[in-house]
N, C-alpha and C. Protein backbone atom coordinates (compact mmCIF):
# COMPACT_ATOMS: atom_id res chain seq x y z
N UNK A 1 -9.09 2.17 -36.60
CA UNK A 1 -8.87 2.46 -35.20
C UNK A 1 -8.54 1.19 -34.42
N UNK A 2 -8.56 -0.21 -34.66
CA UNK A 2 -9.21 -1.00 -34.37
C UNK A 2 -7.97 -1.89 -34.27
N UNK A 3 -7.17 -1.44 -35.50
CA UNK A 3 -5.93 -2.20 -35.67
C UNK A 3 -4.89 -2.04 -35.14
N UNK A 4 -4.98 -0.48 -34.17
CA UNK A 4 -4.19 0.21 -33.50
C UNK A 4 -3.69 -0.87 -32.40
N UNK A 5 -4.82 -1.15 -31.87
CA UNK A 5 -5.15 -2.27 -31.03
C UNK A 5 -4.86 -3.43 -30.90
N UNK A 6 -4.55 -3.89 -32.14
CA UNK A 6 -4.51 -5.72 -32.46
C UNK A 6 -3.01 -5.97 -32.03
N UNK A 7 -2.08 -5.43 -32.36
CA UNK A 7 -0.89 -6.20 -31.56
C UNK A 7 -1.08 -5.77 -30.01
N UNK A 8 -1.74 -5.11 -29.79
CA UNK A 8 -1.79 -4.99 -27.81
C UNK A 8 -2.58 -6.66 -27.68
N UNK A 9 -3.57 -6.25 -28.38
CA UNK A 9 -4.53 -7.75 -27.68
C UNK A 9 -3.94 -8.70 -28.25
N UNK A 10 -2.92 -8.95 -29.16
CA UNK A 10 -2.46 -10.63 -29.53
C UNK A 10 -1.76 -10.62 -28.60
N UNK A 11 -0.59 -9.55 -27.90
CA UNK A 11 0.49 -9.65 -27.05
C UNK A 11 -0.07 -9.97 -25.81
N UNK A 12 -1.37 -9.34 -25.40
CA UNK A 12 -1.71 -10.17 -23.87
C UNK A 12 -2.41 -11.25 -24.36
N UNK A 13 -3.12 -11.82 -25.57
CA UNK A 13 -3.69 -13.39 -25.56
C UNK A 13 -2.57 -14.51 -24.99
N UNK A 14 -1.57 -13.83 -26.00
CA UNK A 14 -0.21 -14.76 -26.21
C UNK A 14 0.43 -14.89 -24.94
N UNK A 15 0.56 -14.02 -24.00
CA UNK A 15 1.07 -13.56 -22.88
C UNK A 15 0.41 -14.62 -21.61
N UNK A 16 -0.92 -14.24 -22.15
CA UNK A 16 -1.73 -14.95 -21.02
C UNK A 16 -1.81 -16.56 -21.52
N UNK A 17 -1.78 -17.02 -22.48
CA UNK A 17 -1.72 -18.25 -22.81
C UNK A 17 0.19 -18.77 -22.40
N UNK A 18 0.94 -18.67 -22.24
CA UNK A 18 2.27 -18.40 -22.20
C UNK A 18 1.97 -19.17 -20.56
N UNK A 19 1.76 -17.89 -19.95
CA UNK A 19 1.87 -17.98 -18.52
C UNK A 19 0.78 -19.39 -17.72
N UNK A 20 -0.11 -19.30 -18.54
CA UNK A 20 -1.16 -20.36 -18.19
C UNK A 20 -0.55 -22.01 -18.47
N UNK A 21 0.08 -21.68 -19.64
CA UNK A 21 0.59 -23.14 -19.83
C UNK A 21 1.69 -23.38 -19.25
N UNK A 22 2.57 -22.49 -18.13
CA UNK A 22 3.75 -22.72 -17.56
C UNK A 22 3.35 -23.47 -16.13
N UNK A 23 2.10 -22.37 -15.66
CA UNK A 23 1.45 -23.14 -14.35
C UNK A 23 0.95 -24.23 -14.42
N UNK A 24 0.05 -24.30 -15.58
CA UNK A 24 -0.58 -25.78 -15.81
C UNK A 24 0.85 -27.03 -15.42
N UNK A 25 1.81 -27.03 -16.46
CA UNK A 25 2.64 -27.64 -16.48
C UNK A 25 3.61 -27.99 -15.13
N UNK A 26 3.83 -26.80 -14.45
CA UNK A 26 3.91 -27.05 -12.83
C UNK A 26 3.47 -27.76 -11.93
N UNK A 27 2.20 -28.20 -12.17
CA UNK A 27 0.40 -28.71 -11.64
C UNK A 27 1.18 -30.05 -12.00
N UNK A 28 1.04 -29.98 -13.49
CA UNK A 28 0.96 -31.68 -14.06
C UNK A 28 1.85 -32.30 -13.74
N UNK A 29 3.65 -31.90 -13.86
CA UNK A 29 4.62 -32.12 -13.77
C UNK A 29 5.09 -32.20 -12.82
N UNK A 30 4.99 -31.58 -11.70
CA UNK A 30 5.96 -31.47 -10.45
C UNK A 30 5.17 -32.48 -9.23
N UNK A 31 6.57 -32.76 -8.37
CA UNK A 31 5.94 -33.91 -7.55
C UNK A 31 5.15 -33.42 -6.17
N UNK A 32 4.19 -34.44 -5.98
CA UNK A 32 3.03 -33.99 -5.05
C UNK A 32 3.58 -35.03 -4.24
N UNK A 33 4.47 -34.79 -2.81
CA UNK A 33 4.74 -35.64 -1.93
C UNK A 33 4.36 -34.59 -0.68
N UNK A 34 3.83 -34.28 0.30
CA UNK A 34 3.69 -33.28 1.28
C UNK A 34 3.89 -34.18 2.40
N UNK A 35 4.88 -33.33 3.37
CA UNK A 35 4.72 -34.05 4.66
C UNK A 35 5.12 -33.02 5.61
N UNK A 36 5.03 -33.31 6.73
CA UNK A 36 4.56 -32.61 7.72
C UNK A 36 6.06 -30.78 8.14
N UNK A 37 6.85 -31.38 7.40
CA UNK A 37 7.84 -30.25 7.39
C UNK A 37 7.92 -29.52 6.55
N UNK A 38 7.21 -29.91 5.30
CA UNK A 38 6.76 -28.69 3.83
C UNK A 38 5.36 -27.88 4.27
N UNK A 39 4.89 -28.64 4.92
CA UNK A 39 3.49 -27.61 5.56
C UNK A 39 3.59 -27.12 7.12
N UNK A 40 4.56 -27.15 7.41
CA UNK A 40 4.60 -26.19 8.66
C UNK A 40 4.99 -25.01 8.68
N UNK A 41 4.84 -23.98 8.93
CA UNK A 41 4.44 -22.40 9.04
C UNK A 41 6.24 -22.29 9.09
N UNK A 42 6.68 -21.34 8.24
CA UNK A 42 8.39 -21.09 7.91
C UNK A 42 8.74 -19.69 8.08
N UNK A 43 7.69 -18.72 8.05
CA UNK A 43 7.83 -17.60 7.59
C UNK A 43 8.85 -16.54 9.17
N UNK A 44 8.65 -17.41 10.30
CA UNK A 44 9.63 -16.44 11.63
C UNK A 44 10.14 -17.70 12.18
N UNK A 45 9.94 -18.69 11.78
CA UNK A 45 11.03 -19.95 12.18
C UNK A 45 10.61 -20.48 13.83
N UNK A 46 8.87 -20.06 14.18
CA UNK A 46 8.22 -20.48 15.31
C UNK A 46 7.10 -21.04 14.73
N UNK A 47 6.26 -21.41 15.80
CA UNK A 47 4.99 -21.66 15.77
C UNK A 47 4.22 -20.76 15.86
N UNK A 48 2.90 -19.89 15.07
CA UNK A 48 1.97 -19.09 15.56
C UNK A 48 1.81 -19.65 17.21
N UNK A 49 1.43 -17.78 17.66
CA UNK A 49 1.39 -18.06 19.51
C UNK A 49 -0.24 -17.62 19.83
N UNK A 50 -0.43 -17.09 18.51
CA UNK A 50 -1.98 -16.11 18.52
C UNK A 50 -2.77 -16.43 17.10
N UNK A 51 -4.00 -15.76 17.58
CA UNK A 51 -4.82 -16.24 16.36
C UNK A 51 -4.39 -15.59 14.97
N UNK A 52 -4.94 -15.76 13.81
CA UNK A 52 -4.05 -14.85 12.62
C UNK A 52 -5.14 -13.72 12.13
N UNK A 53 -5.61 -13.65 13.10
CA UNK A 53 -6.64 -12.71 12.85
C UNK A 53 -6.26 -11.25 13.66
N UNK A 54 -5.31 -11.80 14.37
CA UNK A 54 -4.97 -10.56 15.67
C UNK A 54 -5.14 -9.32 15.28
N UNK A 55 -5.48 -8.08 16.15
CA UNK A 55 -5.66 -6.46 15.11
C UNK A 55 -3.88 -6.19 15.27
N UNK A 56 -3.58 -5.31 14.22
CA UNK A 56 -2.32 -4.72 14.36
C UNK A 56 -2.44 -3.45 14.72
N UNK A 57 -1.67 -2.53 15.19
CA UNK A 57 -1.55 -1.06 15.52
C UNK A 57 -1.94 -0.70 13.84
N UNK A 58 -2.77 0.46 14.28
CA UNK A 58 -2.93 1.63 13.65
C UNK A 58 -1.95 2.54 12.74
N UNK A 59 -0.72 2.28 13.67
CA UNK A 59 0.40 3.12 13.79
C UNK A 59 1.11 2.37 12.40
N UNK A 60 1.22 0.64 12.07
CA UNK A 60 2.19 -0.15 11.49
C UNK A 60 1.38 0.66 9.63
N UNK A 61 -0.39 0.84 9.59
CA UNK A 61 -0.63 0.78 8.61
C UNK A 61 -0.31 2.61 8.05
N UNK A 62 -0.22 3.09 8.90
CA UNK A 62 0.02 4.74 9.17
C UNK A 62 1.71 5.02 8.34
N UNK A 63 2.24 4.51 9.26
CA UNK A 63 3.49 4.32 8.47
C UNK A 63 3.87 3.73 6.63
N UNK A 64 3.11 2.71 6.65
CA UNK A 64 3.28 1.85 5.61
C UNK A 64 2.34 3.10 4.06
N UNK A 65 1.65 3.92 4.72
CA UNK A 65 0.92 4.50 4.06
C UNK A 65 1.65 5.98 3.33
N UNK A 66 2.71 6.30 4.26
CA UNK A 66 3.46 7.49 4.45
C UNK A 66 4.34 7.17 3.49
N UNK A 67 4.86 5.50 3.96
CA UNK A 67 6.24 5.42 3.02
C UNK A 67 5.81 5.65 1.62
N UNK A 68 4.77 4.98 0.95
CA UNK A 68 4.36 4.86 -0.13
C UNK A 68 4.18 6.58 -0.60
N UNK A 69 3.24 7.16 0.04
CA UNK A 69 3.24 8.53 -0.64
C UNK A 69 4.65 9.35 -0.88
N UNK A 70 5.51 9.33 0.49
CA UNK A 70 6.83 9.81 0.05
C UNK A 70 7.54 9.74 -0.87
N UNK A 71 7.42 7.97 -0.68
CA UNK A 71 8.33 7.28 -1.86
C UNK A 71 8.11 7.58 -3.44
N UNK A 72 6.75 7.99 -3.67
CA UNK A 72 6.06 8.13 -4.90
C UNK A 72 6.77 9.66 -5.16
N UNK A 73 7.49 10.70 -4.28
CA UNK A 73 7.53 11.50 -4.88
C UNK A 73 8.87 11.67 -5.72
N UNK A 74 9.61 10.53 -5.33
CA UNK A 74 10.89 9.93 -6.25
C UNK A 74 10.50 9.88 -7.31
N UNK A 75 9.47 9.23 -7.45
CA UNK A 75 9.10 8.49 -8.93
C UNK A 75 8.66 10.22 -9.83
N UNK A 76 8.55 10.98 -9.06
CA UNK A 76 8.26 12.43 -9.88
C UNK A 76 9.27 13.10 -10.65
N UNK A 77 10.41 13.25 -9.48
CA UNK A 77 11.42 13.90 -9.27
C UNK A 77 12.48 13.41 -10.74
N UNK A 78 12.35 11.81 -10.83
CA UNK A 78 13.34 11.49 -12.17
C UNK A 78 12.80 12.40 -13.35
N UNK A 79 11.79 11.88 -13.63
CA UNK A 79 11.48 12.45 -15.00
C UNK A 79 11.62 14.03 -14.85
N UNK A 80 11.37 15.01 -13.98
CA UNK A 80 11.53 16.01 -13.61
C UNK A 80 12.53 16.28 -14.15
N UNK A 81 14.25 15.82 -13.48
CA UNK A 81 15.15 16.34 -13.53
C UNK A 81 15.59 15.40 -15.02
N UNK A 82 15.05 15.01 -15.63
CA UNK A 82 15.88 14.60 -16.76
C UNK A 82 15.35 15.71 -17.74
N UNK A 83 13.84 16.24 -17.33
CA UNK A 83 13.62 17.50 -18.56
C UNK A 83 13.56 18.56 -18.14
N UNK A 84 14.30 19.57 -16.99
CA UNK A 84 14.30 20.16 -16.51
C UNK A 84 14.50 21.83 -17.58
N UNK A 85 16.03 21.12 -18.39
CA UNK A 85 16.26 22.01 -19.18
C UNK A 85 15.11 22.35 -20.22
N UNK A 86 14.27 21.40 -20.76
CA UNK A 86 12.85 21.99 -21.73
C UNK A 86 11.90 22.78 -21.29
N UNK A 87 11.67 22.34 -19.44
CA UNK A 87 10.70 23.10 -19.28
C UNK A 87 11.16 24.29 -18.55
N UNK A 88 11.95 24.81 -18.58
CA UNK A 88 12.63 26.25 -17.72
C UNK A 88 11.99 26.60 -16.60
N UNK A 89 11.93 27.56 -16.18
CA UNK A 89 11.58 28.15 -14.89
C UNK A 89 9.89 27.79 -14.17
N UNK A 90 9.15 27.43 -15.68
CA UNK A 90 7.62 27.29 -15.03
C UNK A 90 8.15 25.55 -14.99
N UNK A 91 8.59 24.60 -15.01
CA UNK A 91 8.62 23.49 -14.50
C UNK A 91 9.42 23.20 -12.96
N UNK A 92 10.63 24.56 -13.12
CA UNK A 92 11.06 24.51 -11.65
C UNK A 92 10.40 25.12 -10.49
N UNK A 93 9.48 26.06 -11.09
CA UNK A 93 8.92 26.60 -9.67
C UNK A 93 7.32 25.50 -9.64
N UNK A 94 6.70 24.50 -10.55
CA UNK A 94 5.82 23.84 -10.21
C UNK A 94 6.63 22.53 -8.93
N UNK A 95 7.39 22.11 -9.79
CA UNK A 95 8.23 21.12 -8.64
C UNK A 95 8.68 21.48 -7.64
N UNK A 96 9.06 23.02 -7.40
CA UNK A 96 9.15 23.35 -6.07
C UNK A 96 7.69 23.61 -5.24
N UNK A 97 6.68 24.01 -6.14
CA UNK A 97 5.03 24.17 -5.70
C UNK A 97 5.32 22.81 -4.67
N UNK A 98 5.43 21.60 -5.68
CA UNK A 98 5.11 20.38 -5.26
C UNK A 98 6.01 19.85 -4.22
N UNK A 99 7.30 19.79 -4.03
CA UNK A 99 8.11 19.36 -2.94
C UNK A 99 7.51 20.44 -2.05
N UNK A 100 7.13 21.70 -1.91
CA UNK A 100 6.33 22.67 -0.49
C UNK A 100 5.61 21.51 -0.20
N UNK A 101 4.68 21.06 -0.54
CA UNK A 101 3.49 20.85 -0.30
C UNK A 101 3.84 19.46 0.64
N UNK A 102 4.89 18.60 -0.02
CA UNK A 102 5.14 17.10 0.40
C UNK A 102 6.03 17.53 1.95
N UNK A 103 6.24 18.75 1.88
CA UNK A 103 7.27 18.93 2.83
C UNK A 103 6.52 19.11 3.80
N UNK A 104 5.07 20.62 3.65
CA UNK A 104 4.53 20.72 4.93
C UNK A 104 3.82 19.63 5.49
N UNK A 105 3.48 18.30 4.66
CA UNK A 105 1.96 17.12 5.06
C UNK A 105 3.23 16.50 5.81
N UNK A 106 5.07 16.75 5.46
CA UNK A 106 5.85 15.57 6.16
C UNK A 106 6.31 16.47 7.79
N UNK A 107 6.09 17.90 7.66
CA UNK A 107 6.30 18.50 8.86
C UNK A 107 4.98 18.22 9.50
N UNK A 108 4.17 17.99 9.43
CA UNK A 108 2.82 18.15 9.96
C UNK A 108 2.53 16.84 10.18
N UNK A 109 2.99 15.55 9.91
CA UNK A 109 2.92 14.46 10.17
C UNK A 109 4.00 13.94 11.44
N UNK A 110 5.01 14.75 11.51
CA UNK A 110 6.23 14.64 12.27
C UNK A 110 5.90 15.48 13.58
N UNK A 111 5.22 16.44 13.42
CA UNK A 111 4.28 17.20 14.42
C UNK A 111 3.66 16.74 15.82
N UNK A 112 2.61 15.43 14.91
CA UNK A 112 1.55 14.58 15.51
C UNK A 112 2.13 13.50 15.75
N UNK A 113 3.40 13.41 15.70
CA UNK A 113 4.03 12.09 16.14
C UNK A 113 3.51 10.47 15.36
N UNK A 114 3.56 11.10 14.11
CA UNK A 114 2.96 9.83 13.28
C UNK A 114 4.23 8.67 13.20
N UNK A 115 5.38 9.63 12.87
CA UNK A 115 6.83 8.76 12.49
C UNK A 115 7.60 8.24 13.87
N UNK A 116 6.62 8.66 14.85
CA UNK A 116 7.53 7.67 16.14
C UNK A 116 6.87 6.36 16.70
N UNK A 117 7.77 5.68 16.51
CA UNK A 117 7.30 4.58 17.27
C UNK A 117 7.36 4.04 18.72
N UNK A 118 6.76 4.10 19.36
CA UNK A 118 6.75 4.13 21.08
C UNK A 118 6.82 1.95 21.49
């Protein structure tokens, strides 16, 4: 049973030793000169104006939460339609079960005004 196993665990030893000795080597190798324009904040091309702790809307993590479930129902839909023909009629009316369902939580989210942004 045991051996089933052994090329999984040499492939992540090897894997993880691989990756460890690339960073190490990054560390050892690469030059450590820092000055005041490699450590200044790059990411909107200002200066923070507020603390980085600030709360964000409700609304930004609401959204971000939606996309992901939607988006996940792509990831269904391929394998779906590539075996559509094996599983005949009880695989098309479960995937239609399942797009109902994504449809009413996306009418019912569109309802409550989750997808507008004010």
């Amino acid at each position: 049973m045991l051996d089933n196993y052994l090329p999984v665990l040499v492939f992540l030893v090897v894997g993880l030793l691989i990756g460890g000795v690339m960073i190490s080597l990054g560390f050892i190798l690469g030059p450590h000169r820092p000055d005041s324009e490699k450590t200044s904040p790059y990411e909107c091309g200002f200066e923070a104006f507020e603390d980085s702790r600030m709360k964000f809307d409700v609304r930004y993590y609401l959204v971000a939460i939606l996309f992901i479930i939607f988006d996940l129902e792509i990831a269904f839909l391929f394998p779906w339609a590539v075996v559509l023909d094996e599983i005949g009629l009880f695989g098309f009316v479960a995937m239609a079960i399942f797009i109902g369902i994504l449809v009413i939580g996306f009418i019912y989210e569109w309802k409550k005004g989750a997808l507008e942004w004010e």
